[in-house]
C-alpha atoms as a PDB file:
ATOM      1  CA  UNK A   1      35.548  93.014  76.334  1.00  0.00           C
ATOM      2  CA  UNK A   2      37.088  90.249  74.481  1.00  0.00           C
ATOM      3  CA  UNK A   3      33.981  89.081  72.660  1.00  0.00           C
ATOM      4  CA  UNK A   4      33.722  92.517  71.299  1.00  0.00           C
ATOM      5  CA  UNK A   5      37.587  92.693  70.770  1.00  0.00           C
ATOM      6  CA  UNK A   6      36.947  89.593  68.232  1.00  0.00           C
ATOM      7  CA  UNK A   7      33.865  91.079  66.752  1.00  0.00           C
ATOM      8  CA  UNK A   8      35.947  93.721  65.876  1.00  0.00           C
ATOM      9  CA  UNK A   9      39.099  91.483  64.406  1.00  0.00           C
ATOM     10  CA  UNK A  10      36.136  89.487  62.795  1.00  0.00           C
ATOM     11  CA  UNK A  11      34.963  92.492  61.135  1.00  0.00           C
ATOM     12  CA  UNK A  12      37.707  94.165  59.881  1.00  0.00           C
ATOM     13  CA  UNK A  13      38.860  90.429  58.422  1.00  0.00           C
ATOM     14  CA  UNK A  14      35.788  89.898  56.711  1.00  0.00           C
ATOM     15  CA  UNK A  15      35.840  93.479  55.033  1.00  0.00           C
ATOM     16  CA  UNK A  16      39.181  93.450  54.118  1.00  0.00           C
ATOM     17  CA  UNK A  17      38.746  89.374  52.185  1.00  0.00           C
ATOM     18  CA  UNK A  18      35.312  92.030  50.691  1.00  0.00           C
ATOM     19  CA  UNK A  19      37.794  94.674  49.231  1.00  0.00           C
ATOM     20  CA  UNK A  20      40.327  92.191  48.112  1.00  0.00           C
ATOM     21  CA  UNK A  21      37.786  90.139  46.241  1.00  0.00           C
ATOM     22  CA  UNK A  22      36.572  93.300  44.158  1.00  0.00           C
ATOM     23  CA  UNK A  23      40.130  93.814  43.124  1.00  0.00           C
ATOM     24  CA  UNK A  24      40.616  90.794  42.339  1.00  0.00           C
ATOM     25  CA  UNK A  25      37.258  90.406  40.107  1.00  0.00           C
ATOM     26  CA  UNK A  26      37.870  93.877  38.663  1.00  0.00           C
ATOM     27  CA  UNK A  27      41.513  92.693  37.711  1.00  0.00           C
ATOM     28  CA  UNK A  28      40.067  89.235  36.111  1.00  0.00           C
ATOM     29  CA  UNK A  29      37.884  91.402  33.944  1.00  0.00           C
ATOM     30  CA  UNK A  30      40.614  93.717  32.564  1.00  0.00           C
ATOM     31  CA  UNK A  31      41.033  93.169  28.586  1.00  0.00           C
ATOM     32  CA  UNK A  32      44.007  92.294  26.941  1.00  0.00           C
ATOM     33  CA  UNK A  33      45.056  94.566  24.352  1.00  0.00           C
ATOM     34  CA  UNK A  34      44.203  91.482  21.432  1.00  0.00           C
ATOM     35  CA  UNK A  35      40.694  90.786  23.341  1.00  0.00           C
ATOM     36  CA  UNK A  36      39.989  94.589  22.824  1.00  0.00           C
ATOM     37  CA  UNK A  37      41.064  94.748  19.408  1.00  0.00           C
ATOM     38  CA  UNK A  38      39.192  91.439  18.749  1.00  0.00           C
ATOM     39  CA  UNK A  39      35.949  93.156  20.311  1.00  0.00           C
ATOM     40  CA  UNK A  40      36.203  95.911  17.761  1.00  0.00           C
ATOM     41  CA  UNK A  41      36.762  93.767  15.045  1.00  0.00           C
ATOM     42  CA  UNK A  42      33.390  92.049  15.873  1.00  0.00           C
ATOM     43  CA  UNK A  43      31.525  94.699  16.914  1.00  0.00           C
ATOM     44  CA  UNK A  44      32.172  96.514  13.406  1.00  0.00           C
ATOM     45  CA  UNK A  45      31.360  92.969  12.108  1.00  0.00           C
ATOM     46  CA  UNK A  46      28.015  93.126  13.195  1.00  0.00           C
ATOM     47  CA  UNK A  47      27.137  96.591  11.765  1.00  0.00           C
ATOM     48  CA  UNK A  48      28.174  95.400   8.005  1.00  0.00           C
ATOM     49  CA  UNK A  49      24.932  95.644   5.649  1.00  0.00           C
ATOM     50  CA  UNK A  50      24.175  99.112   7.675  1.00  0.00           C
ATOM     51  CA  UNK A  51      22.973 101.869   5.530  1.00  0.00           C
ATOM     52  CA  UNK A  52      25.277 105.031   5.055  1.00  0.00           C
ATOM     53  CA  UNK A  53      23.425 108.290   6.164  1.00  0.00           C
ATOM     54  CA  UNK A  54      25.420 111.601   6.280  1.00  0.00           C
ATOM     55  CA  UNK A  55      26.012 113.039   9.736  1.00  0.00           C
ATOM     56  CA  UNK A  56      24.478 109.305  11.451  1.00  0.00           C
ATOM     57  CA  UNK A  57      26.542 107.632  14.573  1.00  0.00           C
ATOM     58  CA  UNK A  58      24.413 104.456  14.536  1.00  0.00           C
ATOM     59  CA  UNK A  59      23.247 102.051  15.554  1.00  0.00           C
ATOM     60  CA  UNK A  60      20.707 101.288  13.033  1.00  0.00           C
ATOM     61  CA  UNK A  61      22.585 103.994  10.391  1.00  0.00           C
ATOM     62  CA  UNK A  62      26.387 104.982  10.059  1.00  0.00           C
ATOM     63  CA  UNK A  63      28.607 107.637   8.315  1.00  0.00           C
ATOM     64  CA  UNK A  64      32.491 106.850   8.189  1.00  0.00           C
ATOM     65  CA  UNK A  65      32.948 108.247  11.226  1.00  0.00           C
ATOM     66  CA  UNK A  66      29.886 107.781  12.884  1.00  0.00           C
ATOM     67  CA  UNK A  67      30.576 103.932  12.709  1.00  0.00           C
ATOM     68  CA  UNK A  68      34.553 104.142  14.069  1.00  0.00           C
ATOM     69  CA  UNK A  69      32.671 106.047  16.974  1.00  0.00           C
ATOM     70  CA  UNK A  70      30.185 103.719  17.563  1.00  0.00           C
ATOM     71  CA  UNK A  71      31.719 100.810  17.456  1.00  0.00           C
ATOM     72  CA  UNK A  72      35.033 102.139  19.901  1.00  0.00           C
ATOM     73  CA  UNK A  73      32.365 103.268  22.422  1.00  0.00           C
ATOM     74  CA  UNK A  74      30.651 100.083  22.287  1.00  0.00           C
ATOM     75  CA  UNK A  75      33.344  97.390  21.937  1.00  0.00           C
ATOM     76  CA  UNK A  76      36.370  99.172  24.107  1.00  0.00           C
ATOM     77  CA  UNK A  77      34.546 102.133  25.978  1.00  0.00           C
ATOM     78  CA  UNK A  78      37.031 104.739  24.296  1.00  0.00           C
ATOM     79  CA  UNK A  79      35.458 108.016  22.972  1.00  0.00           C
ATOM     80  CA  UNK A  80      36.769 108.892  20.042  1.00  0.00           C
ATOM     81  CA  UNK A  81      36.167 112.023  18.527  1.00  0.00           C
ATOM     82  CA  UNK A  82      33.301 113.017  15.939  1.00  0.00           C
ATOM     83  CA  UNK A  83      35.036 113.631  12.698  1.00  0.00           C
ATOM     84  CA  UNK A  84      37.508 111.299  11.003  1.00  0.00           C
ATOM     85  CA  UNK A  85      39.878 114.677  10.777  1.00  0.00           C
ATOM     86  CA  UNK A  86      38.985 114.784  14.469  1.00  0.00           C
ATOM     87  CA  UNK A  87      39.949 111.741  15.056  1.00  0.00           C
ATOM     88  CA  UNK A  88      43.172 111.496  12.809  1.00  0.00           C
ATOM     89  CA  UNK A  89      44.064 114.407  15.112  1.00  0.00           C
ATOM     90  CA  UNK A  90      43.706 112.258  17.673  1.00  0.00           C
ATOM     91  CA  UNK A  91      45.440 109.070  16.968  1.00  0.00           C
ATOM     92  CA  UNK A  92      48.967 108.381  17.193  1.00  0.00           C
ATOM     93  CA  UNK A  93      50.610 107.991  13.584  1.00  0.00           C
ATOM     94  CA  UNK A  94      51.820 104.106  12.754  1.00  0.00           C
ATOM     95  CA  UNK A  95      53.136 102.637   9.186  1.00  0.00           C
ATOM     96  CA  UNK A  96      50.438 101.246   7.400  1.00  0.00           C
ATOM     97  CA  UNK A  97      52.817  97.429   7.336  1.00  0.00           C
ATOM     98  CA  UNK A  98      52.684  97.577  11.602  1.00  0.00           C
ATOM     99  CA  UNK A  99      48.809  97.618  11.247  1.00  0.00           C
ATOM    100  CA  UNK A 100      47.117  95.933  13.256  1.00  0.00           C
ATOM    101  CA  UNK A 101      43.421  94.601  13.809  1.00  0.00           C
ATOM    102  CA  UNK A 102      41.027  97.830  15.020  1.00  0.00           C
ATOM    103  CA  UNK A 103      43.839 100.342  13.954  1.00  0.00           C
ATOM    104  CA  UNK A 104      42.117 103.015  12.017  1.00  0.00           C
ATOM    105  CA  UNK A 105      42.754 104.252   8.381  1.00  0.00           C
ATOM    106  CA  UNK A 106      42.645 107.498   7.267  1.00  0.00           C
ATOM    107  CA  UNK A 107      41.683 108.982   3.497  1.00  0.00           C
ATOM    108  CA  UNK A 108      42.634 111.920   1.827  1.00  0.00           C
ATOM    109  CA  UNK A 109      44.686 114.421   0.191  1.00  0.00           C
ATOM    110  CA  UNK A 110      46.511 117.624   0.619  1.00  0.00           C
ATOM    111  CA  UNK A 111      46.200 117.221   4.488  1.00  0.00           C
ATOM    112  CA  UNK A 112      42.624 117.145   4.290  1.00  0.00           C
ATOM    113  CA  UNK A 113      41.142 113.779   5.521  1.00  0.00           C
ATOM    114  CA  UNK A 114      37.819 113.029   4.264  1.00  0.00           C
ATOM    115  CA  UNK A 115      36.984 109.295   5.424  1.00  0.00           C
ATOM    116  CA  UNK A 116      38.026 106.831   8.107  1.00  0.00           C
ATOM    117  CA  UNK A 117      37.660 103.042   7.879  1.00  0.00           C
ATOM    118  CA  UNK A 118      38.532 100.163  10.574  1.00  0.00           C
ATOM    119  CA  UNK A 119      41.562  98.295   9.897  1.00  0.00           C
ATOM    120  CA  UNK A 120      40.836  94.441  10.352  1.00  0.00           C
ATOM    121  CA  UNK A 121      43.968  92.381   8.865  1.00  0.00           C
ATOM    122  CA  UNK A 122      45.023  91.480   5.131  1.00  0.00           C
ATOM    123  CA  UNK A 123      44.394  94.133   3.765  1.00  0.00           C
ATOM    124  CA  UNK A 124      40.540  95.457   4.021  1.00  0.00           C
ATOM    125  CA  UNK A 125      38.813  97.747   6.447  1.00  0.00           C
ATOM    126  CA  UNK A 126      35.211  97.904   7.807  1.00  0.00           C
ATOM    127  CA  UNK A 127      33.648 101.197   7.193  1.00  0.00           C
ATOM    128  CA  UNK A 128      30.648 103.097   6.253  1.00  0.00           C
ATOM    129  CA  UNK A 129      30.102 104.703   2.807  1.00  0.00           C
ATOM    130  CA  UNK A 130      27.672 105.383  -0.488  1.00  0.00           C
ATOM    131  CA  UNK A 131      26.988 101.408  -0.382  1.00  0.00           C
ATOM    132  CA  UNK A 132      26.688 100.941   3.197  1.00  0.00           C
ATOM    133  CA  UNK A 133      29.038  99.491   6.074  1.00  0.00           C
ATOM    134  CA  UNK A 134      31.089  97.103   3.950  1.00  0.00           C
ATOM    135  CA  UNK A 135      34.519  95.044   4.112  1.00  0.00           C
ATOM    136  CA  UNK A 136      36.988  96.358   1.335  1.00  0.00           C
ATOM    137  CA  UNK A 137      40.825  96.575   0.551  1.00  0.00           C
ATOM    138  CA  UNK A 138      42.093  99.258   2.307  1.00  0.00           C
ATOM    139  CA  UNK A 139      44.198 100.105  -1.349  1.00  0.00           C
ATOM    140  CA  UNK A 140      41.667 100.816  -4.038  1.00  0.00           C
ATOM    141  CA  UNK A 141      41.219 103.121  -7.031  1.00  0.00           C
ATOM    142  CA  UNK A 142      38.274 104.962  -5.284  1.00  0.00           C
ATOM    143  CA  UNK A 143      40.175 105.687  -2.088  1.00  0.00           C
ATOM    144  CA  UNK A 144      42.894 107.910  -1.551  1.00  0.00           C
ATOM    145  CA  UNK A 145      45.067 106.247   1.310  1.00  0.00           C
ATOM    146  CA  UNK A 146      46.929 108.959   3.518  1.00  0.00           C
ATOM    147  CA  UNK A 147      47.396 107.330   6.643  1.00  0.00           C
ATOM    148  CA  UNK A 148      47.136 104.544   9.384  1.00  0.00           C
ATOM    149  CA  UNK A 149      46.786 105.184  12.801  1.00  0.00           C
ATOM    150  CA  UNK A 150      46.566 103.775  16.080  1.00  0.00           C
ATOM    151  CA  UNK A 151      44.207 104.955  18.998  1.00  0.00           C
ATOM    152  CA  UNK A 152      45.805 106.071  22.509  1.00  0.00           C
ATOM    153  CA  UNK A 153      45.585 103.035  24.598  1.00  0.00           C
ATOM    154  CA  UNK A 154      46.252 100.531  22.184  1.00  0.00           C
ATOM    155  CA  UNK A 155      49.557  98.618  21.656  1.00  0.00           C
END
């Protein structure tokens, strides 16, 4: 009876140093809010030189869109929706000076947002248009700036 008593202790030990070890390694491999945003920075990164297609969500081919999709999904598992007014919709409002890396901004007018770029410091944005996925100031004469905004889940 005893030998099977400490089986038993034995067992339960051993499965309970198990469960704690998962937590543990599943805790070590939670992201920081700046390795996230530094994942999206470089995973946009990597798609520059892609060609612009209408309607495309990558990964050889991107619309504006298409490419802040992608490269959420791949770099910080968050779904964002399909449309940049879809996803303005979905983002939580911010001033364009409390941008931050992997913020998104929006383009426009009259409430009507027609492209979506990714925000990656000083300035200039990753996205996907006529001449590809590019880096460019986020102010220019050919874009009409409406809005910044930050993704649920990000700081």
């Amino acid at each position: 009876m005893k030998l099977h008593k400490k089986l038993l202790l034995s067992l339960i030990a051993f499965f309970s140093l198990l469960g704690l070890g998962s937590f543990n390694a599943q805790a070590a491999t939670k992201q920081t809010d700046a390795q996230i945003r530094t994942s999206i920075y470089k995973q946009a990164k990597a798609n520059l030189g892609k060609p612009y297609v209408w309607g495309a969500t990558g990964a050889n081919a991107f619309d504006c869109s298409g490419l802040t999709s992608y490269v959420y999904k791949k770099a910080a598992k968050i779904s964002l929706p399909r449309t940049a007014d879809q996803q303005y919709a979905a983002s939580k409002r911010i001033a364009y000076r409390n941008a931050k890396k992997g913020d998104l901004v929006f383009f426009g007018w009259g409430g009507y947002i027609s492209h979506v770029g990714i925000y990656v410091g000083g300035g200039k944005m990753i996205d996907a248009q006529n001449r590809g996925v590019v880096t460019e100031k986020v102010v220019a004469p050919w874009w009409n700036y409406y809005a910044t905004a930050r993704v649920t889940g990000l700081k």
